[in-house]
N, C-alpha and C. Protein backbone atom coordinates (compact mmCIF):
# COMPACT_ATOMS: atom_id res chain seq x y z
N UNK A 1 -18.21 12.98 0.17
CA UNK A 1 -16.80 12.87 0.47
C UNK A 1 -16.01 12.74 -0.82
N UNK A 2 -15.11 13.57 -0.82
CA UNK A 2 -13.56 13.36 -2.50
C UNK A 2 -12.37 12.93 -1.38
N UNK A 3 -12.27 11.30 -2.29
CA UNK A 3 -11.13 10.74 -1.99
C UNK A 3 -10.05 10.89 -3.09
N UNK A 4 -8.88 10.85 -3.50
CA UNK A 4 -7.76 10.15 -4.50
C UNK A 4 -8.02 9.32 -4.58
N UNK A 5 -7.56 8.28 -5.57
CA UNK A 5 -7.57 6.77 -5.98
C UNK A 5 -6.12 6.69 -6.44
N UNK A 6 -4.99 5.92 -5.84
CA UNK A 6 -4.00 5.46 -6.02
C UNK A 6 -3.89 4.53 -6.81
N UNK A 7 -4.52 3.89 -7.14
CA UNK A 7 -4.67 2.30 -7.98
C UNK A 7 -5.90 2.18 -8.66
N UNK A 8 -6.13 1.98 -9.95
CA UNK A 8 -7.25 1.80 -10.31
C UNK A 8 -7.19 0.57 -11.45
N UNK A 9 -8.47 -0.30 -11.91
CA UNK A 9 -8.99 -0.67 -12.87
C UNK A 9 -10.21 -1.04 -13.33
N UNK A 10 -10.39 -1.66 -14.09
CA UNK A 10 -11.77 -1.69 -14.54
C UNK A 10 -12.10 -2.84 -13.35
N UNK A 11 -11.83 -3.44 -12.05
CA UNK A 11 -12.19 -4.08 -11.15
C UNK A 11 -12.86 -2.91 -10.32
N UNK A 12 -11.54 -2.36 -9.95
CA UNK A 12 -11.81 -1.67 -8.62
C UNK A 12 -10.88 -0.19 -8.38
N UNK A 13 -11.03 -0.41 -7.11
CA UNK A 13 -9.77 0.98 -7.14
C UNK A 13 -9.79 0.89 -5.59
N UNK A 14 -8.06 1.93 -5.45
CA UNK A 14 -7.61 1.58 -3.64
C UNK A 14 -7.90 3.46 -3.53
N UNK A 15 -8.65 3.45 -2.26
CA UNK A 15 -8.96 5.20 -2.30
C UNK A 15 -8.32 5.44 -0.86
N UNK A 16 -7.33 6.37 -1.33
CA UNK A 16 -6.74 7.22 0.10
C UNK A 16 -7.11 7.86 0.56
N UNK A 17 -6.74 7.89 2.62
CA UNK A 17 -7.65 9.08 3.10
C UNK A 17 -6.40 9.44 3.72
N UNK A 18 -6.65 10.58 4.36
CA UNK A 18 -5.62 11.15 4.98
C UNK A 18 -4.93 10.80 6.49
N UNK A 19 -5.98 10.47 6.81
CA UNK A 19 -4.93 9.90 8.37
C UNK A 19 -6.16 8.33 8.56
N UNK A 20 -5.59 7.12 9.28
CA UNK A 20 -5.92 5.97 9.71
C UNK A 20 -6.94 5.48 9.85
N UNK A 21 -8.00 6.53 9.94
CA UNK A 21 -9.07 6.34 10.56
C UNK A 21 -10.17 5.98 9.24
N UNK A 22 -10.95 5.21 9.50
CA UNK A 22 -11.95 4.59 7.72
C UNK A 22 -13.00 5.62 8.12
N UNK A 23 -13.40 5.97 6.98
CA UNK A 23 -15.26 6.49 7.03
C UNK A 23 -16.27 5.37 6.68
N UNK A 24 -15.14 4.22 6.12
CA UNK A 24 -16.27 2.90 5.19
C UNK A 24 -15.46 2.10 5.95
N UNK A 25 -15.85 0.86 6.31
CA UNK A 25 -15.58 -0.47 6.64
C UNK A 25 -15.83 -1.76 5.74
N UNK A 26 -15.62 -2.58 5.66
CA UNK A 26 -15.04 -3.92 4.85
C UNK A 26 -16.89 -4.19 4.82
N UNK A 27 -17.68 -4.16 3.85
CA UNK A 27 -18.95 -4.81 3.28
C UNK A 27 -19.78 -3.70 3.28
N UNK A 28 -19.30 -2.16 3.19
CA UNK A 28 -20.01 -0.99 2.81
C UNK A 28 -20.16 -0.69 1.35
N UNK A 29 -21.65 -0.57 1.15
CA UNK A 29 -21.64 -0.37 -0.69
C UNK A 29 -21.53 1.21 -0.48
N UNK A 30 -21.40 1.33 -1.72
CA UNK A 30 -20.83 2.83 -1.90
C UNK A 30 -21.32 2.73 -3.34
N UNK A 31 -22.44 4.12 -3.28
CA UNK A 31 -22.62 4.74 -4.83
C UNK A 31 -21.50 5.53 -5.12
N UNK A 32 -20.57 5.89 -6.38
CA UNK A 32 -19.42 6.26 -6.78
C UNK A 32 -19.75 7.04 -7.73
N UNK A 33 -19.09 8.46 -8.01
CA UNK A 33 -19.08 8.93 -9.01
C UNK A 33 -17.73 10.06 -9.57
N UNK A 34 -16.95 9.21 -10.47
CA UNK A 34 -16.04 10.40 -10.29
C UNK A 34 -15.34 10.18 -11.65
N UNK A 35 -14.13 10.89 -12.18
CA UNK A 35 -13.73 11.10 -13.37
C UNK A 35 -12.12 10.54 -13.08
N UNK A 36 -11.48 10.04 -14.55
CA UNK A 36 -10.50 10.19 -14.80
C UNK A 36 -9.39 11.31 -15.44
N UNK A 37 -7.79 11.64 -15.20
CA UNK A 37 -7.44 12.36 -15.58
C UNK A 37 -7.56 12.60 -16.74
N UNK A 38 -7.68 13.64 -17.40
CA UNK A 38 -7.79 14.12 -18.84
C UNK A 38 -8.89 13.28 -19.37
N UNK A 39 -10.05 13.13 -19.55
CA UNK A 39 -11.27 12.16 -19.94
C UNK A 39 -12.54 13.45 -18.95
N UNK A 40 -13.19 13.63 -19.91
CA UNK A 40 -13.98 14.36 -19.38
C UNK A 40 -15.59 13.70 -18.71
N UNK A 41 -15.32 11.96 -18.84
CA UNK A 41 -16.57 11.93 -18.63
C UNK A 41 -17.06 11.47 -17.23
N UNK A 42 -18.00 11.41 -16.61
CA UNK A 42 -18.17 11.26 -15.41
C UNK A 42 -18.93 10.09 -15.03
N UNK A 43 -17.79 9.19 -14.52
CA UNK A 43 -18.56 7.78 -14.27
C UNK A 43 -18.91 7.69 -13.50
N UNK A 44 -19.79 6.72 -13.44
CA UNK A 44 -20.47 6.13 -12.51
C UNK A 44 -21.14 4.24 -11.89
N UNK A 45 -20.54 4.65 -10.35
CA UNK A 45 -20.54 2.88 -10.07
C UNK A 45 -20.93 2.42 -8.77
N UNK A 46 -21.31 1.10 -8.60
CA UNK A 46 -21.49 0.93 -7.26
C UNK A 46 -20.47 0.27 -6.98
N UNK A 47 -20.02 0.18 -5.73
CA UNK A 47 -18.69 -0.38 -5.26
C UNK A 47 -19.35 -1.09 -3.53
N UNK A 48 -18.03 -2.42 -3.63
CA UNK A 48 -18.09 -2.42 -2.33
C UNK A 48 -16.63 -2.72 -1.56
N UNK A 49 -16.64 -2.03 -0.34
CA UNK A 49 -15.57 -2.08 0.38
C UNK A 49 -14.83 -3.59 0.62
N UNK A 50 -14.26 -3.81 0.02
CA UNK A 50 -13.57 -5.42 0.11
C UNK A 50 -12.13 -5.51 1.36
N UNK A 51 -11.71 -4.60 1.20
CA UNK A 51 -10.46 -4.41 2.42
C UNK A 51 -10.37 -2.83 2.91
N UNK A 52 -9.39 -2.55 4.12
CA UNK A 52 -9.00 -1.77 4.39
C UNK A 52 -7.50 -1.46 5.02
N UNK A 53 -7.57 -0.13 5.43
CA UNK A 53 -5.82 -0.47 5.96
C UNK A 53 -5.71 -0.49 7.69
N UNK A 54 -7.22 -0.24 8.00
CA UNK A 54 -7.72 0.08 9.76
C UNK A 54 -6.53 -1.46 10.05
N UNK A 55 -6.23 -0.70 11.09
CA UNK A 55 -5.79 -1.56 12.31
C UNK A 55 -4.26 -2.20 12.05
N UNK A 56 -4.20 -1.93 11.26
CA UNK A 56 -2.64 -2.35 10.46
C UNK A 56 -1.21 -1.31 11.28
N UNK A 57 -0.28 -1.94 11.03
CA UNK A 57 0.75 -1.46 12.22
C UNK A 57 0.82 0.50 11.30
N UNK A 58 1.04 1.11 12.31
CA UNK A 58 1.24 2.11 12.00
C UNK A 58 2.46 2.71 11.32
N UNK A 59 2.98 3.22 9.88
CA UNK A 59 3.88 3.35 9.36
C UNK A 59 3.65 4.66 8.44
N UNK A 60 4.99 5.51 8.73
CA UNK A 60 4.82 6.55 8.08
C UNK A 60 4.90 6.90 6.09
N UNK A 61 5.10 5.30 6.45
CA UNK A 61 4.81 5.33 4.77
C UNK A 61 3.95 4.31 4.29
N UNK A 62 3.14 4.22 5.15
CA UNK A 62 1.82 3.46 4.71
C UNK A 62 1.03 4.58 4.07
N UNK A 63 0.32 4.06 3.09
CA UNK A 63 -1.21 4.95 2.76
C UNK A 63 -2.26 4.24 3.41
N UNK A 64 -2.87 5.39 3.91
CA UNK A 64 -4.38 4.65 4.54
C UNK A 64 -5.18 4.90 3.51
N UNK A 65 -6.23 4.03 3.75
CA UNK A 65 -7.60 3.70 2.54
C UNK A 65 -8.11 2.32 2.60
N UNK A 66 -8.73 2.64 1.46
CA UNK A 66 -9.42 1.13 1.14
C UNK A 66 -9.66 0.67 -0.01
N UNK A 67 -9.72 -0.62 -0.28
CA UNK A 67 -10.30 -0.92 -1.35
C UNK A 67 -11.83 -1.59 -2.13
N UNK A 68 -12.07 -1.14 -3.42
CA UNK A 68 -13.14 -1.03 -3.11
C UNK A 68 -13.39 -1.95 -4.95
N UNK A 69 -14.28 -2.56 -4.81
CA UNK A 69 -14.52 -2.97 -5.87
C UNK A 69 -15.84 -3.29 -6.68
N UNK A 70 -16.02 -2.81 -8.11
CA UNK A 70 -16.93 -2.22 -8.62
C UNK A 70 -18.07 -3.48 -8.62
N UNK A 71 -19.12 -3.33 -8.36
CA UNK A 71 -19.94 -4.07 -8.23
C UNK A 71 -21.44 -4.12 -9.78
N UNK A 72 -21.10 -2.67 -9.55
CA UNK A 72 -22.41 -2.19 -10.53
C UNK A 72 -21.91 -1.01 -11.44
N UNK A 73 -21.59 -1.37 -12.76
CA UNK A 73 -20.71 -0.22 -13.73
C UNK A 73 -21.31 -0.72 -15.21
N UNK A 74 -21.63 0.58 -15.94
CA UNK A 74 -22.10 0.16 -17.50
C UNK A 74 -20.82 0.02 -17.85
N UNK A 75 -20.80 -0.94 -19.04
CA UNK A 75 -19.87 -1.46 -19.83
C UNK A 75 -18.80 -0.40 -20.28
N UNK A 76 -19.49 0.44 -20.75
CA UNK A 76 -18.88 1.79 -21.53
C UNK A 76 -18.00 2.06 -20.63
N UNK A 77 -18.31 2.50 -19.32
CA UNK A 77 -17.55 3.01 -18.12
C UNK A 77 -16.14 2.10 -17.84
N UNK A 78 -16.57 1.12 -17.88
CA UNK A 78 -15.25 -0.03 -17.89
C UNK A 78 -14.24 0.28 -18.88
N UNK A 79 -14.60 0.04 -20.07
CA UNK A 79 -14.26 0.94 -21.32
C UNK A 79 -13.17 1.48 -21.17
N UNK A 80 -13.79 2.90 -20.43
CA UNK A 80 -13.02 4.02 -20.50
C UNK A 80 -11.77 3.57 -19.92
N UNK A 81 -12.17 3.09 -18.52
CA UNK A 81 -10.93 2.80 -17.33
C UNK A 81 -9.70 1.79 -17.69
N UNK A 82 -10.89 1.19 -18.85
CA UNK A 82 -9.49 0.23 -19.01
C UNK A 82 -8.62 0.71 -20.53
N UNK A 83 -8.98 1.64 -21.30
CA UNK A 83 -8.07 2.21 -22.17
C UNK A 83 -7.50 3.38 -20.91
N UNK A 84 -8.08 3.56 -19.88
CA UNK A 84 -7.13 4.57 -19.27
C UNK A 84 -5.59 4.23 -18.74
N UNK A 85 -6.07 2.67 -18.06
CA UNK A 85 -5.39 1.89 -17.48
C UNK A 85 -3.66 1.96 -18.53
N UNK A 86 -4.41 0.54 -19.48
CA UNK A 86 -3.91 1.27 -20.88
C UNK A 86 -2.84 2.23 -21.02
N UNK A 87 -3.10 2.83 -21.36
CA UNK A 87 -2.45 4.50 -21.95
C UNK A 87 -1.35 4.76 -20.81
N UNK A 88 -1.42 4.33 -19.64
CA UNK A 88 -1.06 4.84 -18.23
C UNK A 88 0.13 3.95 -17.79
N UNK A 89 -0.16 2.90 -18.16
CA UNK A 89 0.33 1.78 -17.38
C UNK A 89 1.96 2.06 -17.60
N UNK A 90 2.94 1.43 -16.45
CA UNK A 90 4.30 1.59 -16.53
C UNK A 90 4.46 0.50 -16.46
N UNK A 91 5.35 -0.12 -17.21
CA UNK A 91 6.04 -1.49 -17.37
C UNK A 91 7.30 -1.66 -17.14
């Protein structure tokens, strides 16, 4: 499955799906592997589902997803995310 990630850091990240419905529920590990914009390298992590947006009032400007937070990540990988963070961030 390719989700978006709306929110990210070297914790975790919130991944959007397209309509309400979860494929993961709240204490699902999840092997992860995916890249940041412009950074060519391809990380890799274990994550676990810590929240979701299931069951929450329905709003057309809600994002559905979940969040998910890194459980199992080499250092380096952190690294990256957090000079990505970094570089990115709006203040």
């Amino acid at each position: 499955m390719t989700f978006t990630s709306e929110n990210i850091s070297e914790g975790g990240a919130f991944l959007k799906v397209t309509n309400p419905d979860m494929p993961f529920h709240v204490g699902d590990v999840l092997d992860m592997h995916f890249s940041l914009p412009n950074h060519p390298a391809l990380i890799r992590a274990k994550g676990k589902v810590i929240w979701t947006t299931e069951g929450r009032t329905p709003d057309d400007e809600l994002l559905h997803g979940f969040g998910v937070q890194f459980t199992d990540m080499k250092e380096d990988f952190r690294s990256v995310i957090r000079r990505f963070v970094i570089e990115n961030c709006e203040i």
